[in-house]
C-alpha atoms as a PDB file:
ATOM      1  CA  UNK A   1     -13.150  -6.461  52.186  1.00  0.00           C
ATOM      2  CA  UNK A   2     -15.568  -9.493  51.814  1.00  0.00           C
ATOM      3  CA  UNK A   3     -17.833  -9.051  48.976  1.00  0.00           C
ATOM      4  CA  UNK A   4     -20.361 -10.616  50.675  1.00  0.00           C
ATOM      5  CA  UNK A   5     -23.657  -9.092  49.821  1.00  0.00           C
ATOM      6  CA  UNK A   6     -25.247  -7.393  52.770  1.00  0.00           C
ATOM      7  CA  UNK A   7     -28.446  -9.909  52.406  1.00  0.00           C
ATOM      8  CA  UNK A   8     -29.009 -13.134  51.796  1.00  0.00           C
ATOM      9  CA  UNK A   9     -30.536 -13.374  47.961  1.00  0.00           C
ATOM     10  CA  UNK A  10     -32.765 -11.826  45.874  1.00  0.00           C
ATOM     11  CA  UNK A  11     -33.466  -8.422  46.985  1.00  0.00           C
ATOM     12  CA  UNK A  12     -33.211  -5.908  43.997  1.00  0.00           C
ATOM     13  CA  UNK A  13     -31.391  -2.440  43.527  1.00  0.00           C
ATOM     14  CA  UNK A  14     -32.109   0.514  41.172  1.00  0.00           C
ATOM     15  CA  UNK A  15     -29.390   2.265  39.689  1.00  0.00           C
ATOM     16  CA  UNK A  16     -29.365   4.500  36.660  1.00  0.00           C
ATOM     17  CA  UNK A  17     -26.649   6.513  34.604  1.00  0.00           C
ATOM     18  CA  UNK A  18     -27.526   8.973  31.845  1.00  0.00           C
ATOM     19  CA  UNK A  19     -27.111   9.680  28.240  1.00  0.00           C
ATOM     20  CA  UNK A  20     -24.538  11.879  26.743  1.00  0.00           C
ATOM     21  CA  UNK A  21     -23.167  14.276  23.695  1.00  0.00           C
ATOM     22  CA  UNK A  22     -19.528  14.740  22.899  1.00  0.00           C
ATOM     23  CA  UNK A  23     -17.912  18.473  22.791  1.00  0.00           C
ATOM     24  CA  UNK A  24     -15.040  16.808  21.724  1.00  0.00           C
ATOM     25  CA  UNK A  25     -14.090  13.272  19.629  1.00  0.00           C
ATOM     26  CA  UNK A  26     -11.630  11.090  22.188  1.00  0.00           C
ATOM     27  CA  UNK A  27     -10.094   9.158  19.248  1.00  0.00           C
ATOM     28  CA  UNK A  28      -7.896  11.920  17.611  1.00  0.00           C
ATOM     29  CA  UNK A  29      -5.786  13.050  20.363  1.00  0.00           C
ATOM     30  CA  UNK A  30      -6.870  10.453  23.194  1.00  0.00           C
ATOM     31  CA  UNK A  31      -9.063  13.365  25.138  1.00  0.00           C
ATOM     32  CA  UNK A  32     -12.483  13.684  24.947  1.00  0.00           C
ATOM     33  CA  UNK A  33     -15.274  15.963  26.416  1.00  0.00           C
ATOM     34  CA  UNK A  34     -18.803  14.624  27.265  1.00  0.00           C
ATOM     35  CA  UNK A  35     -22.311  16.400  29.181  1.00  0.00           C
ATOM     36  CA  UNK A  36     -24.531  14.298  30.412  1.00  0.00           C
ATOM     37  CA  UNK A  37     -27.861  14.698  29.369  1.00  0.00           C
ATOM     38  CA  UNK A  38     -32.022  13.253  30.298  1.00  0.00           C
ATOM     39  CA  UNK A  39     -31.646  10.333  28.175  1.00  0.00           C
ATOM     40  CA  UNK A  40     -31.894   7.734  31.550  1.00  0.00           C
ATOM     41  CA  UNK A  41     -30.818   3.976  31.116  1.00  0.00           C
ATOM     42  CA  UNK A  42     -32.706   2.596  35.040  1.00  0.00           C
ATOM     43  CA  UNK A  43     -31.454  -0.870  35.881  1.00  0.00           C
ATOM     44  CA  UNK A  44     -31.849  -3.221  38.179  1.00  0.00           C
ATOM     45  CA  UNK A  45     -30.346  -5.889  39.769  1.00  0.00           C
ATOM     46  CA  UNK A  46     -30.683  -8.855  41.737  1.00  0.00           C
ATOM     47  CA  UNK A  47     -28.835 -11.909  42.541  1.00  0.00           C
ATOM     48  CA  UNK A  48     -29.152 -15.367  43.735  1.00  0.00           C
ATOM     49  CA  UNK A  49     -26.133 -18.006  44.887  1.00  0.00           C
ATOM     50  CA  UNK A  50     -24.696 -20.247  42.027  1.00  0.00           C
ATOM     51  CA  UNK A  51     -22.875 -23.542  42.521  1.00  0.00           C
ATOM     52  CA  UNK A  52     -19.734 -22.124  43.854  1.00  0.00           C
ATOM     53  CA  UNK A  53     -17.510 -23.825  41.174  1.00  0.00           C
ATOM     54  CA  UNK A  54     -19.503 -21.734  38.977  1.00  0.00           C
ATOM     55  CA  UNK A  55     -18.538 -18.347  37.100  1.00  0.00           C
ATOM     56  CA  UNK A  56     -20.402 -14.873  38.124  1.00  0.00           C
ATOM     57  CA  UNK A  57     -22.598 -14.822  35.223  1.00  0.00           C
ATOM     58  CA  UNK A  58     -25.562 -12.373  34.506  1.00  0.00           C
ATOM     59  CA  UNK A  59     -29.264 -12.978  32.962  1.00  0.00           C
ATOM     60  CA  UNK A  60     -31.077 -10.044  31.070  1.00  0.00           C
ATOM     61  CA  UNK A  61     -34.581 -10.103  32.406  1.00  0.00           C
ATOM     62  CA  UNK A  62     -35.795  -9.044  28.273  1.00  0.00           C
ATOM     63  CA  UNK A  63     -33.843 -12.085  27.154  1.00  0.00           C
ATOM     64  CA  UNK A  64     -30.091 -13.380  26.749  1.00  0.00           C
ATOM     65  CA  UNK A  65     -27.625 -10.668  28.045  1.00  0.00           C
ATOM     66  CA  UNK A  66     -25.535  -9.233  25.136  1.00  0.00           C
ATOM     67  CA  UNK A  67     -21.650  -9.335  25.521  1.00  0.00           C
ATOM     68  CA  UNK A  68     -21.652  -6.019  26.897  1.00  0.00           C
ATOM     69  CA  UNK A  69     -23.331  -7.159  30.039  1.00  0.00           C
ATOM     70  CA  UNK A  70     -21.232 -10.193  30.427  1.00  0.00           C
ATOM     71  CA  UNK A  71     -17.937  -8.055  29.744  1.00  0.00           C
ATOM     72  CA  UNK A  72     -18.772  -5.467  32.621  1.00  0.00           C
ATOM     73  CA  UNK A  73     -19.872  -8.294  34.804  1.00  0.00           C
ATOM     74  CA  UNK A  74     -16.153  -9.524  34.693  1.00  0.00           C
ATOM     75  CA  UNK A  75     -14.640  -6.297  34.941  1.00  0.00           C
ATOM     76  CA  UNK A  76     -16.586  -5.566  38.542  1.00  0.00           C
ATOM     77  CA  UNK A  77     -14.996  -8.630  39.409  1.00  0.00           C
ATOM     78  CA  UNK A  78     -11.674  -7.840  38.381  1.00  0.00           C
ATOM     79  CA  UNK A  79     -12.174  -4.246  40.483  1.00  0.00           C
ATOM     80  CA  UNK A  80     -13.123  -6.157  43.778  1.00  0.00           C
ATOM     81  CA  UNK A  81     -12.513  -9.182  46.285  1.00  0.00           C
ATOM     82  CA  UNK A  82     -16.048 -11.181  46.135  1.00  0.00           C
ATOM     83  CA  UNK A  83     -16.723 -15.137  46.220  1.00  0.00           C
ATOM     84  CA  UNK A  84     -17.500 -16.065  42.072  1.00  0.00           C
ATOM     85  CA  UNK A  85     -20.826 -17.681  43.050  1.00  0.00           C
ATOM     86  CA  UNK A  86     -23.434 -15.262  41.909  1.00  0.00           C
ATOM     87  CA  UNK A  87     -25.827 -15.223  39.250  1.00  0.00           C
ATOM     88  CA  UNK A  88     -27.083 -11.622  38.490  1.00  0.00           C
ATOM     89  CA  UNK A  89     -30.297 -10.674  37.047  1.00  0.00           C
ATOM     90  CA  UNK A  90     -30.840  -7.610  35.266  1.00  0.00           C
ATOM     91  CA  UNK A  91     -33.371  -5.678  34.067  1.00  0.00           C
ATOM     92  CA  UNK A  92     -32.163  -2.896  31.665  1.00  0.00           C
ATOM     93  CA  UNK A  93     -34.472  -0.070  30.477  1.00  0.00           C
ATOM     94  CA  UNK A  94     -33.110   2.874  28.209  1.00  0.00           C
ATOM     95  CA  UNK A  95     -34.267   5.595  26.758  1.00  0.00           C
ATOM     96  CA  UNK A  96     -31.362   6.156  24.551  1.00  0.00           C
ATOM     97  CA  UNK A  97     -31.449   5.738  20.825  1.00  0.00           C
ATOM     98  CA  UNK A  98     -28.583   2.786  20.048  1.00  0.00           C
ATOM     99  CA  UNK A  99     -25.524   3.197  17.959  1.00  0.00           C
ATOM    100  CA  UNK A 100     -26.495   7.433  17.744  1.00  0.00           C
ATOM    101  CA  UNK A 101     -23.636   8.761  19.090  1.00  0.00           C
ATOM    102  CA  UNK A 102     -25.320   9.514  22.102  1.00  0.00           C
ATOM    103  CA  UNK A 103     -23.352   7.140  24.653  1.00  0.00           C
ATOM    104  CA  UNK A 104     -26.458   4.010  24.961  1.00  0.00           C
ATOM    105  CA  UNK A 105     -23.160   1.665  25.834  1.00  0.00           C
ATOM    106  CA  UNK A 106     -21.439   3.696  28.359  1.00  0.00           C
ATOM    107  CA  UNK A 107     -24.503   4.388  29.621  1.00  0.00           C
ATOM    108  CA  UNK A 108     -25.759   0.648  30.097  1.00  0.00           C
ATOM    109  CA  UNK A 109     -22.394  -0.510  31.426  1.00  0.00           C
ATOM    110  CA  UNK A 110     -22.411   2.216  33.656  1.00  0.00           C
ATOM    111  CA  UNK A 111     -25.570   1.474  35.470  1.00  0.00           C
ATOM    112  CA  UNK A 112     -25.060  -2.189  35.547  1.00  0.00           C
ATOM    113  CA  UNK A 113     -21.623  -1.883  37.182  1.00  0.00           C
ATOM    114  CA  UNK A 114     -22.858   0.478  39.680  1.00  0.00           C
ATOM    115  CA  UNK A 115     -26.170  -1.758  40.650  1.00  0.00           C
ATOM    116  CA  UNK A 116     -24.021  -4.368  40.953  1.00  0.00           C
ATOM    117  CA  UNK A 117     -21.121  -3.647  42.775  1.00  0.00           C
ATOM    118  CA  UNK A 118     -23.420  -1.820  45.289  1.00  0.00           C
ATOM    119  CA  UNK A 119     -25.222  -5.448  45.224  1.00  0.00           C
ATOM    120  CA  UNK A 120     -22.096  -6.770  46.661  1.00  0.00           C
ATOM    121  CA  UNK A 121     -21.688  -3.496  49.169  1.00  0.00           C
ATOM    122  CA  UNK A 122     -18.944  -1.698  47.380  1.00  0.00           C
ATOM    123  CA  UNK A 123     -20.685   0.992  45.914  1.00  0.00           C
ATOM    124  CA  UNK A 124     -17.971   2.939  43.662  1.00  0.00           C
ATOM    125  CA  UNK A 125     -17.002   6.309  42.605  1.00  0.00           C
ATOM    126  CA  UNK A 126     -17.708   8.198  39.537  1.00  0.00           C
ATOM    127  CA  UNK A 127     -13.917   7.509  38.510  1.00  0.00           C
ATOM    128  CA  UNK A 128     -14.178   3.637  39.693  1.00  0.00           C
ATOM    129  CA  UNK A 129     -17.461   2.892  37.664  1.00  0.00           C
ATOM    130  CA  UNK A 130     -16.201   5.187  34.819  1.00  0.00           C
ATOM    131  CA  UNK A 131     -13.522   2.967  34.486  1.00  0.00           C
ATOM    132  CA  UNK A 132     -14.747  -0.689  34.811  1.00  0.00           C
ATOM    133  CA  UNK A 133     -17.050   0.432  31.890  1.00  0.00           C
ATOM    134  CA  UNK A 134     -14.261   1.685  29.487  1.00  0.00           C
ATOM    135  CA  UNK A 135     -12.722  -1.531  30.082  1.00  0.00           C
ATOM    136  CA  UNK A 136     -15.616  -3.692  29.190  1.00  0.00           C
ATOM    137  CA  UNK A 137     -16.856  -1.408  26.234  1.00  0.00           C
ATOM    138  CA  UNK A 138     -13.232  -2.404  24.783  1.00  0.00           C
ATOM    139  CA  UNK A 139     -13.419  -5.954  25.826  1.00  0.00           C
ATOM    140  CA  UNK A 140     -16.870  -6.064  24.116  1.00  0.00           C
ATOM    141  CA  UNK A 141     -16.168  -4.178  20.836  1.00  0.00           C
ATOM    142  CA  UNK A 142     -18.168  -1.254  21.245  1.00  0.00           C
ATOM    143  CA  UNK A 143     -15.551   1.428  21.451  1.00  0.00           C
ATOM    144  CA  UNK A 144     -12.780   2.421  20.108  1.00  0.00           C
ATOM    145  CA  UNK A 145     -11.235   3.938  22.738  1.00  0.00           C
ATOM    146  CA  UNK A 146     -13.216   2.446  25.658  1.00  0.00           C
ATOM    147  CA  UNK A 147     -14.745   5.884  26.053  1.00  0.00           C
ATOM    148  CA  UNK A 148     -13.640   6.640  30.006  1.00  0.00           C
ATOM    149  CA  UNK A 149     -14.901  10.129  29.084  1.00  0.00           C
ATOM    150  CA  UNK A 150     -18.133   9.137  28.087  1.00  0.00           C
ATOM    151  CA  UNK A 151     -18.606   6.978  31.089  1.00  0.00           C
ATOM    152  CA  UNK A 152     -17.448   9.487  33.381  1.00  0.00           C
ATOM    153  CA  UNK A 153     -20.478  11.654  32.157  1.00  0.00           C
ATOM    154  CA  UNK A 154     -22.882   9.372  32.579  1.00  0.00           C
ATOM    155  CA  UNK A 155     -21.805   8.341  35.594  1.00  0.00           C
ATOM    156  CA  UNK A 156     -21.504  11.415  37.558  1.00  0.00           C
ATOM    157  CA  UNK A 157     -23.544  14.052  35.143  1.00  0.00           C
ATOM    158  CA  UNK A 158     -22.230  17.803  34.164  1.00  0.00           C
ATOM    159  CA  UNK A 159     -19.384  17.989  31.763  1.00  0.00           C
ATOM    160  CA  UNK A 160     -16.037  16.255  31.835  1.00  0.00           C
ATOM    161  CA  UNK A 161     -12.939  16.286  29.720  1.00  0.00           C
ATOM    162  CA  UNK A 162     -10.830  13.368  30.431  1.00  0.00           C
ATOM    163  CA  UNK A 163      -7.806  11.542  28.779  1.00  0.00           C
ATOM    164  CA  UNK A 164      -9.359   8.239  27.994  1.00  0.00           C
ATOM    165  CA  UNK A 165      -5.822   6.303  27.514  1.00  0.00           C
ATOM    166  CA  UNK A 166      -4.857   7.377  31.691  1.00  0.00           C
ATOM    167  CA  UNK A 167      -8.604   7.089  32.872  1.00  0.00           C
ATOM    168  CA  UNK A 168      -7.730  10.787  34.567  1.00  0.00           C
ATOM    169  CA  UNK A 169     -10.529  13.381  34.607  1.00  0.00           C
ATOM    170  CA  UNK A 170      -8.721  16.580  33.822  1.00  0.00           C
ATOM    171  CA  UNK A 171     -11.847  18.958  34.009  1.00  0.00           C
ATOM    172  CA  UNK A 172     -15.066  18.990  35.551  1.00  0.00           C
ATOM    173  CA  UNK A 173     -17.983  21.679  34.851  1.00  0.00           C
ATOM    174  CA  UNK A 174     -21.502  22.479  34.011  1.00  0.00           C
ATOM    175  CA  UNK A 175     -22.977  23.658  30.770  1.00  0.00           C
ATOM    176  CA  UNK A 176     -24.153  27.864  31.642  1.00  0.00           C
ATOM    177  CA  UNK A 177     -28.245  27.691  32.842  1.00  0.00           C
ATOM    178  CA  UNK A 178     -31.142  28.133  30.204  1.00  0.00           C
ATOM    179  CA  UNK A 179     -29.511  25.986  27.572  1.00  0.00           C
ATOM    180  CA  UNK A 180     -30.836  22.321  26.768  1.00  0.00           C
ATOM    181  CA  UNK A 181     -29.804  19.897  23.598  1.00  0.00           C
ATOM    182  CA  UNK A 182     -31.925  19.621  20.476  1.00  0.00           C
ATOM    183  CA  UNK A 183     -30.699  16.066  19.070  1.00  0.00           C
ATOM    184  CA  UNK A 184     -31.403  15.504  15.230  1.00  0.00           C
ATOM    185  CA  UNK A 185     -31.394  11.789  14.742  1.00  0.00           C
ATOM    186  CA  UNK A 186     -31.237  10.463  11.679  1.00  0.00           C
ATOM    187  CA  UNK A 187     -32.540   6.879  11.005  1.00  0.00           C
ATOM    188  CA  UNK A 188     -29.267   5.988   8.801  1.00  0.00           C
ATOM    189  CA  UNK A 189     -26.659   3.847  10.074  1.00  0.00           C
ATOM    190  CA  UNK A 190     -23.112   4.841  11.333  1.00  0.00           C
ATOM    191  CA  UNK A 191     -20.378   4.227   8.896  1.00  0.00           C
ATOM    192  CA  UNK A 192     -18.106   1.065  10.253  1.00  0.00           C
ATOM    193  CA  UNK A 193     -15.986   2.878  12.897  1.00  0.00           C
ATOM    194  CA  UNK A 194     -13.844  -0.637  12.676  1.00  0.00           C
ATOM    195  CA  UNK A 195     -12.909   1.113   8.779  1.00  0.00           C
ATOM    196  CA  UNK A 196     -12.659   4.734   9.588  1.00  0.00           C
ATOM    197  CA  UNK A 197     -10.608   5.025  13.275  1.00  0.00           C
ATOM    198  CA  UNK A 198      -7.730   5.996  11.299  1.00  0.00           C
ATOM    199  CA  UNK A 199      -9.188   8.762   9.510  1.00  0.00           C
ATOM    200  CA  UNK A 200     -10.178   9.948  12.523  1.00  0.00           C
ATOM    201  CA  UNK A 201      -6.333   9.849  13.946  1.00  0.00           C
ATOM    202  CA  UNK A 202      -4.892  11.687  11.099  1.00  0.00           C
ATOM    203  CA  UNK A 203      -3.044  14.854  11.953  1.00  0.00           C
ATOM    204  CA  UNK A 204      -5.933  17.770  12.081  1.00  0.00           C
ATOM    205  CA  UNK A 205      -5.453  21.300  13.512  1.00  0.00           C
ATOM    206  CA  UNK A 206      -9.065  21.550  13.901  1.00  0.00           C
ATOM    207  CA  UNK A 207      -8.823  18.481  16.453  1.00  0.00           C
ATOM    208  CA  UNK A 208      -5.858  20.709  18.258  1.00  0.00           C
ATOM    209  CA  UNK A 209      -8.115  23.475  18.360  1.00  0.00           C
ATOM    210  CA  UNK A 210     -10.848  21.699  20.015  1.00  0.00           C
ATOM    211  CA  UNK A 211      -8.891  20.062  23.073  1.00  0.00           C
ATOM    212  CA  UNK A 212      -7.119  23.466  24.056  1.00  0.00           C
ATOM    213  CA  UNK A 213     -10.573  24.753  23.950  1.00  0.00           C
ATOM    214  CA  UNK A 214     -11.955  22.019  25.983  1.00  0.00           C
ATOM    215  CA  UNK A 215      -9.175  22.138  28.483  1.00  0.00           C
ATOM    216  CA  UNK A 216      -9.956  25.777  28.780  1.00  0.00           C
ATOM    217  CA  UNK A 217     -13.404  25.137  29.556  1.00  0.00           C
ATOM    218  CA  UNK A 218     -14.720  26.520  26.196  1.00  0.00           C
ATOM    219  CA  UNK A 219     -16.339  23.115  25.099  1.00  0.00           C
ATOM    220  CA  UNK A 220     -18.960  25.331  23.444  1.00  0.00           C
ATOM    221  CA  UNK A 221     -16.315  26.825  20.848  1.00  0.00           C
ATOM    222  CA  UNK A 222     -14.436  23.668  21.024  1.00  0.00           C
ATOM    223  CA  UNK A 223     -17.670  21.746  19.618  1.00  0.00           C
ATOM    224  CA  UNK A 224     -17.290  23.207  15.980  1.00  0.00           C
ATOM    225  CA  UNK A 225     -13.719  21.995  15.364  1.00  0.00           C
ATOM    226  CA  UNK A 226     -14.697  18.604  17.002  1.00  0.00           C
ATOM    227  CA  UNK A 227     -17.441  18.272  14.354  1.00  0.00           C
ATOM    228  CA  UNK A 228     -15.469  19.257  11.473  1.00  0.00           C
ATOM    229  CA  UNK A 229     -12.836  16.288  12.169  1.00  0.00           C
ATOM    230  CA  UNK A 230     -15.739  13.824  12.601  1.00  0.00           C
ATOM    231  CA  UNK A 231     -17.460  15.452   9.422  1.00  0.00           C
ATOM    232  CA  UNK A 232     -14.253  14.952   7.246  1.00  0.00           C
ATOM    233  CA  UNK A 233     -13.583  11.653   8.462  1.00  0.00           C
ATOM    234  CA  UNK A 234     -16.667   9.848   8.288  1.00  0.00           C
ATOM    235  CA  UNK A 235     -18.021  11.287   5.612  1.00  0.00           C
ATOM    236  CA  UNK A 236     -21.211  13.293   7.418  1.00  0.00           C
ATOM    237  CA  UNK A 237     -22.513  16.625   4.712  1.00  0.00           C
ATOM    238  CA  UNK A 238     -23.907  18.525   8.107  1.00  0.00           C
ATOM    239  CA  UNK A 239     -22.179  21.435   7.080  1.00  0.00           C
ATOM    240  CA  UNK A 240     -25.674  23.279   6.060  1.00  0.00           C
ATOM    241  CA  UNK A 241     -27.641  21.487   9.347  1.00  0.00           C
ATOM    242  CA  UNK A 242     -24.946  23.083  11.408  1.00  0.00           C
ATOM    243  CA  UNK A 243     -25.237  26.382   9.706  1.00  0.00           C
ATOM    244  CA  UNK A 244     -29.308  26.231   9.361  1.00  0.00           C
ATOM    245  CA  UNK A 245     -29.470  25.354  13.357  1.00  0.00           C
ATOM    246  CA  UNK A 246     -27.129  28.392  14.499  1.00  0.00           C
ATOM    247  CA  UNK A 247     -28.513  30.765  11.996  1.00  0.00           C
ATOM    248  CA  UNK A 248     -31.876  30.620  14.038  1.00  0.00           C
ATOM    249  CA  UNK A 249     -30.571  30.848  17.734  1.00  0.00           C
ATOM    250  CA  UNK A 250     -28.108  27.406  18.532  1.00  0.00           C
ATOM    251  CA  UNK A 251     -24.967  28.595  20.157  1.00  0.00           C
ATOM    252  CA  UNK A 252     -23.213  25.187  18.938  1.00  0.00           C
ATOM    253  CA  UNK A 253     -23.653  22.409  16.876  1.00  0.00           C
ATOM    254  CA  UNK A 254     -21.609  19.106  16.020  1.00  0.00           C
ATOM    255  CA  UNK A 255     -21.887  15.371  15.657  1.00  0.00           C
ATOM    256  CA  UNK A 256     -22.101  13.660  18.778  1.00  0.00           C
ATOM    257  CA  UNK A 257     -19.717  10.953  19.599  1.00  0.00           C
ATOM    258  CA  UNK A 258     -19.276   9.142  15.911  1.00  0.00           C
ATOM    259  CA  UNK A 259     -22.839  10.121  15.201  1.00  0.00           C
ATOM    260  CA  UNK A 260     -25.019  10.010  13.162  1.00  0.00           C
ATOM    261  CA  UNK A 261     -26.346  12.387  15.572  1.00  0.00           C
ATOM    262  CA  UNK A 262     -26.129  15.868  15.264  1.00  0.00           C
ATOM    263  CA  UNK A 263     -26.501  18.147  18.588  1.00  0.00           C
ATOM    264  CA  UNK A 264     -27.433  21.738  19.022  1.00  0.00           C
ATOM    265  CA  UNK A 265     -26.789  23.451  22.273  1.00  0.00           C
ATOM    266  CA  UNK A 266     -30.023  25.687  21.895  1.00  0.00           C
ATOM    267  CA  UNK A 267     -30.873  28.887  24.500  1.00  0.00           C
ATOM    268  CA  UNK A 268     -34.288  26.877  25.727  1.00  0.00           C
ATOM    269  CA  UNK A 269     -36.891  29.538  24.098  1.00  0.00           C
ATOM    270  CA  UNK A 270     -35.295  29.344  21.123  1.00  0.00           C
ATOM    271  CA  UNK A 271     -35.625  25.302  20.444  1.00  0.00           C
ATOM    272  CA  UNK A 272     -38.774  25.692  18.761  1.00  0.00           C
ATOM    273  CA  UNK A 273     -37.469  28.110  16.332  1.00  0.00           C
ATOM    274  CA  UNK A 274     -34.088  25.820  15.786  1.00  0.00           C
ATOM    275  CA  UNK A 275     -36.472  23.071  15.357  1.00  0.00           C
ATOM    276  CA  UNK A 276     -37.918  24.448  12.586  1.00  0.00           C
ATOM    277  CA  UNK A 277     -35.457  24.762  10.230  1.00  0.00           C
ATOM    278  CA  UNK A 278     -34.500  21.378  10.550  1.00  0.00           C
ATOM    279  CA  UNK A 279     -35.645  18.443   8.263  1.00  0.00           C
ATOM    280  CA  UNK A 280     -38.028  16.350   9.961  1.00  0.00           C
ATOM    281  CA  UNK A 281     -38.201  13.675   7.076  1.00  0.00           C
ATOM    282  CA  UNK A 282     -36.238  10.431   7.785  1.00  0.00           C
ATOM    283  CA  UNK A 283     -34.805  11.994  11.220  1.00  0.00           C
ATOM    284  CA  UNK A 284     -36.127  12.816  14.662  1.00  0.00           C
ATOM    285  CA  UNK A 285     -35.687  15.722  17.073  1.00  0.00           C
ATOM    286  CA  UNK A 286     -35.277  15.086  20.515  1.00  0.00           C
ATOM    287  CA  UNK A 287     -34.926  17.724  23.503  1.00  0.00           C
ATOM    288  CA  UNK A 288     -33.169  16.769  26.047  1.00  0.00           C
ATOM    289  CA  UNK A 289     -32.180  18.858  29.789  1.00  0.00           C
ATOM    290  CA  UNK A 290     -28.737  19.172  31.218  1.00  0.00           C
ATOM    291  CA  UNK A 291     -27.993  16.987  33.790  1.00  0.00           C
ATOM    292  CA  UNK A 292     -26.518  18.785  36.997  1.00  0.00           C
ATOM    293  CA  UNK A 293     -22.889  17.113  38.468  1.00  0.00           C
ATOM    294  CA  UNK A 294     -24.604  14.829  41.216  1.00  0.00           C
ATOM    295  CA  UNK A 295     -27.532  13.661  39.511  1.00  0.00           C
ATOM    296  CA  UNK A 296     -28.653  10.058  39.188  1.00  0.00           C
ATOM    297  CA  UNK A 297     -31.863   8.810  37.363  1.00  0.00           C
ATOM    298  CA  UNK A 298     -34.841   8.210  40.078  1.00  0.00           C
END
């Protein structure tokens, strides 16, 4: 194993990695469920030889790269044997709402570390890439847990319960045909995760409930106990939203991730009708498709 890119400089590859909702909160019990779903983040990424006393080090074509960039840079490097003289250029374009809940950081990190360790001819797995971006969403802040089962989602689409701590996929499956994800967004920030991890830890039978669900496969069941943990511990009044969206058709509802988000897995004639009887005013709905295991943004 080299690492020696398989050209000389400056050719450019595409990669992508997709959005995701949470079943099930990875911070109470250290296992979390995710589905991917058609929110793409596209990348891509180029490189040219650096001095080679210099450090790998990564430009954002929009401007300077944030630390998340520069954190999953290094953590590629850790995962392989390459020469440090390469400066990587990146070009990131998302269409995933930041700081939601609905995985814009796992997705990002996931992308870049898959454009660029196929750059260097080491294209890795689902598990691989999963994991160099839990380690450099921790390194750069934006996690709590590093989020392995996020990543794993976006990486390799479908639905994936993992234990985050091990970096072990436990279960992988598909959410049933003819249902797709009405997201209600609201334009209010997340309370300071930094502040309320430990609520989130606190002994809850509802977050019990929810991982034997999800490691039975019943992430669907498992997302109302999720929700009710995340509700209680960070302080979210989506008791009536939940209520409103399943009263009209939604076969589940919760707060993605740490939110603000709020997802309803809707039978797909019926989103219009869930759509309605939610409030429109300082929020937006977004429908979003399923992604099939296998899948990779075009």
């Amino acid at each position: 194993m080299t690492g020696t890119p398989p050209f000389p400089s400056g050719p450019t590859l595409r990669d992508g990695a997709w959005g995701a909702i949470s079943f099930l909160n990875a911070i109470p019990q250290g296992i979390g469920c995710a589905a991917a779903v058609s929110l793409p983040v596209i990348v891509e990424v180029a490189y040219l030889p650096a001095p080679p006393e210099s450090r790998p080090s990564v430009d954002l074509a929009q401007g300077e790269a944030p630390p998340l960039l520069r954190w999953t840079l290094d953590k590629v490097y850790e995962s392989v044997q390459v020469p440090p003289s390469y400066k990587f250029r990146v070009d990131v374009r998302s269409g995933i709402p930041p700081s939601k809940g609905l995985k814009s950081s796992s997705a990002v990190s996931v992308a870049m570390a898959r454009g660029v360790r196929r750059v260097l001819g080491q294209p890795p797995s689902p598990a691989e890439v999963a994991a160099i971006s839990a380690k450099a969403c921790l390194a750069a802040g934006v996690s709590i847990t590093g989020a392995f089962d996020d990543a794993l989602a976006c990486a390799m689409g479908g639905v994936v319960v993992a234990d985050v701590r091990a970096h072990w996929q436990m279960l992988s499956t598909e959410v049933p045909t003819g249902l797709q994800a009405l997201l209600w967004i609201p334009e209010t920030a997340r309370p300071d995760l930094a502040k309320k991890a430990n609520e989130l830890r606190v002994p809850d039978m509802n977050a019990k409930e929810a991982v034997r669900l999800s490691l039975r496969g019943e992430f669907l069941k498992a997302m109302k106990y999720n929700s009710l943990v995340v509700e209680r511990a960070l302080g979210y009044d989506y008791a009536k939203l939940r209520e409103a969206g399943l009263a009209k058709g939604a076969v589940a509802a919760g707060v993605t991730g740490n939110g603000p988000a709020l997802a309803f897995v809707v039978p797909r004639e019926l989103t219009p009708q869930v759509a309605s009887a939610l409030p429109w005013q300082g929020a937006k709905l977004v429908t979003a498709e399923f992604v099939r295991p296998g899948v990779v943004p075009a």
